[in-house]
C-alpha atoms as a PDB file:
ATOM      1  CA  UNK A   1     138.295 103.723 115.211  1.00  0.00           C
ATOM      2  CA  UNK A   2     138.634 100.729 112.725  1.00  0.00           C
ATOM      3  CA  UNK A   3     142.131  99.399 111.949  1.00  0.00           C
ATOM      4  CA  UNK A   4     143.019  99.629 108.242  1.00  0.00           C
ATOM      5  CA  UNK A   5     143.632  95.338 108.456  1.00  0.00           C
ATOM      6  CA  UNK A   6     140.223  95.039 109.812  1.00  0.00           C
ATOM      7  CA  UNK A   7     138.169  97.263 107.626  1.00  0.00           C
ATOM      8  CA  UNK A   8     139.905  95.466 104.453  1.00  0.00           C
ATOM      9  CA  UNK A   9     138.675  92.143 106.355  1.00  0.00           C
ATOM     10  CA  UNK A  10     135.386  93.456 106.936  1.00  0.00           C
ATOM     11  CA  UNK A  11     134.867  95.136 103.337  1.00  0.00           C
ATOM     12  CA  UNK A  12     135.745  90.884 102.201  1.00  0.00           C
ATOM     13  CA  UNK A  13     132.293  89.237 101.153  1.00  0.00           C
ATOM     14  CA  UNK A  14     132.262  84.946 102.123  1.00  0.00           C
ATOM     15  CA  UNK A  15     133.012  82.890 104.779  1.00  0.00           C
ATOM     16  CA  UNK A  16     136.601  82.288 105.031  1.00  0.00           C
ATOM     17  CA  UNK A  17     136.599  79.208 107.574  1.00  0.00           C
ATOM     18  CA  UNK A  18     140.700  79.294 108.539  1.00  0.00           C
ATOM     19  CA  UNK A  19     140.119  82.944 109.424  1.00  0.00           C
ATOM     20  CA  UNK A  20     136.758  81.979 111.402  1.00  0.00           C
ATOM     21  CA  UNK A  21     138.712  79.087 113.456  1.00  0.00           C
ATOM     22  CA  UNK A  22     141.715  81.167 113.868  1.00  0.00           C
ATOM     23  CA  UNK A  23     139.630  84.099 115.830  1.00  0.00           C
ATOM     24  CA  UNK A  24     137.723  81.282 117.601  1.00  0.00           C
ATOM     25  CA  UNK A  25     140.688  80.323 119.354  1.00  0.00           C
ATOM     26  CA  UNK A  26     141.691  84.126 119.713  1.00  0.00           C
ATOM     27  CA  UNK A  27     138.612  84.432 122.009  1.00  0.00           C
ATOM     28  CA  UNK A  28     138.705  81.501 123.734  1.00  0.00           C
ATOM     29  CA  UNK A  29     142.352  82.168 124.998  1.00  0.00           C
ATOM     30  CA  UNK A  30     140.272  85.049 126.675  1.00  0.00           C
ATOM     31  CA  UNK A  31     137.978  83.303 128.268  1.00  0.00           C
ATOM     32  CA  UNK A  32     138.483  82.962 132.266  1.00  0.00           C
ATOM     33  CA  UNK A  33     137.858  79.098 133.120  1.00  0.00           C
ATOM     34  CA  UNK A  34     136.416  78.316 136.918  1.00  0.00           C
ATOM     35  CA  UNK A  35     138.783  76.612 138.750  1.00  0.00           C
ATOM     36  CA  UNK A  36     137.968  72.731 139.358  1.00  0.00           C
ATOM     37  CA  UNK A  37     136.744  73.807 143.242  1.00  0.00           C
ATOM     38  CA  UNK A  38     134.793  76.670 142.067  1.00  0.00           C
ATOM     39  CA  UNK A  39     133.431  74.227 138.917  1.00  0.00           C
ATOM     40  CA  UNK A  40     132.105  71.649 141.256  1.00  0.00           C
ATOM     41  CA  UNK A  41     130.499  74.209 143.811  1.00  0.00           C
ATOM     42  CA  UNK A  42     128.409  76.259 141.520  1.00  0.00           C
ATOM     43  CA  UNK A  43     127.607  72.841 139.950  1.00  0.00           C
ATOM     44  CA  UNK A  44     126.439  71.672 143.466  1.00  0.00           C
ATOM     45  CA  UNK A  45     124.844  74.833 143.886  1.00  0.00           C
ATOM     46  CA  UNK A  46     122.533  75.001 140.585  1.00  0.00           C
ATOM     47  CA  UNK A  47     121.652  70.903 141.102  1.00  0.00           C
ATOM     48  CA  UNK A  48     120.478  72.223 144.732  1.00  0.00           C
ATOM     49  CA  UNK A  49     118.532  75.071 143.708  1.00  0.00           C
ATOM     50  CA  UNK A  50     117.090  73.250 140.556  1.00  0.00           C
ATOM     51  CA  UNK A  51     115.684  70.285 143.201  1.00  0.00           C
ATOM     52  CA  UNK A  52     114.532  72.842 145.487  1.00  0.00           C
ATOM     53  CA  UNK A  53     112.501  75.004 142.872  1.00  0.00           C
ATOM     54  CA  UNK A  54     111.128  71.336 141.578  1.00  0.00           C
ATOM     55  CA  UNK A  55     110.153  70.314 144.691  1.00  0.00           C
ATOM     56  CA  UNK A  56     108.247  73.482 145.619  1.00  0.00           C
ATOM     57  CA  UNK A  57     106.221  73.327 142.221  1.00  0.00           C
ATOM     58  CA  UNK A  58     105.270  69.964 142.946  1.00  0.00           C
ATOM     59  CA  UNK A  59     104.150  70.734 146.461  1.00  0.00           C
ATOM     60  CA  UNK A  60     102.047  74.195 144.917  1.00  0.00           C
ATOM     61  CA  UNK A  61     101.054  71.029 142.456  1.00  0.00           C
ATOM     62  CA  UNK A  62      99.523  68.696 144.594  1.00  0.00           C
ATOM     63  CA  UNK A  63      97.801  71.265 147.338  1.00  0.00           C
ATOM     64  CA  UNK A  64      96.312  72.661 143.785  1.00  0.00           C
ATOM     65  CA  UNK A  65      94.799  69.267 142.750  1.00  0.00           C
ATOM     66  CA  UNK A  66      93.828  68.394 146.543  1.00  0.00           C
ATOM     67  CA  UNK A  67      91.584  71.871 146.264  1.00  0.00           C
ATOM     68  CA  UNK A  68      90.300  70.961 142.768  1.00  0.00           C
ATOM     69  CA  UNK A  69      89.064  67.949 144.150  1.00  0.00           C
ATOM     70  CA  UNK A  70      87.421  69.708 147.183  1.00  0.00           C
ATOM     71  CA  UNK A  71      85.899  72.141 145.102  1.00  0.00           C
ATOM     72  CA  UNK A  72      84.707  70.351 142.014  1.00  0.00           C
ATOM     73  CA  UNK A  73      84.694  66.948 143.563  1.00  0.00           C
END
């Protein structure tokens, strides 16, 4: 069920941009921030999986071309 605050806020027409920035910062001081550790490990873990997926494509990519030239060479 709707508070009676937030239904008169809701029933407002505009942009009010004090009220915007004010419940910005309301959800932000909910957000859970990694820890520096856990930061740089996923970090580490998304540059090595991002390499890994590039490197495969350009291995599928080059067997791909050496066939093309086999076939239509």
């Amino acid at each position: 069920m709707v508070k009676k605050d937030e239904a008169v806020a809701e029933a407002k027409p505009g942009f009010n941009a004090v009220n915007f920035f004010k419940e910005t910062r309301e959800e932000l001081d909910k957000v859970v921030w990694p820890s520096r550790q856990q930061l740089i490990s996923e970090s580490v873990a998304v540059v090595l999986m991002v390499t890994l997926s590039a490197s495969l494509i350009y291995v599928v990519d080059k067997l791909f071309i050496a066939l093309a030239v086999k076939v239509f060479g």
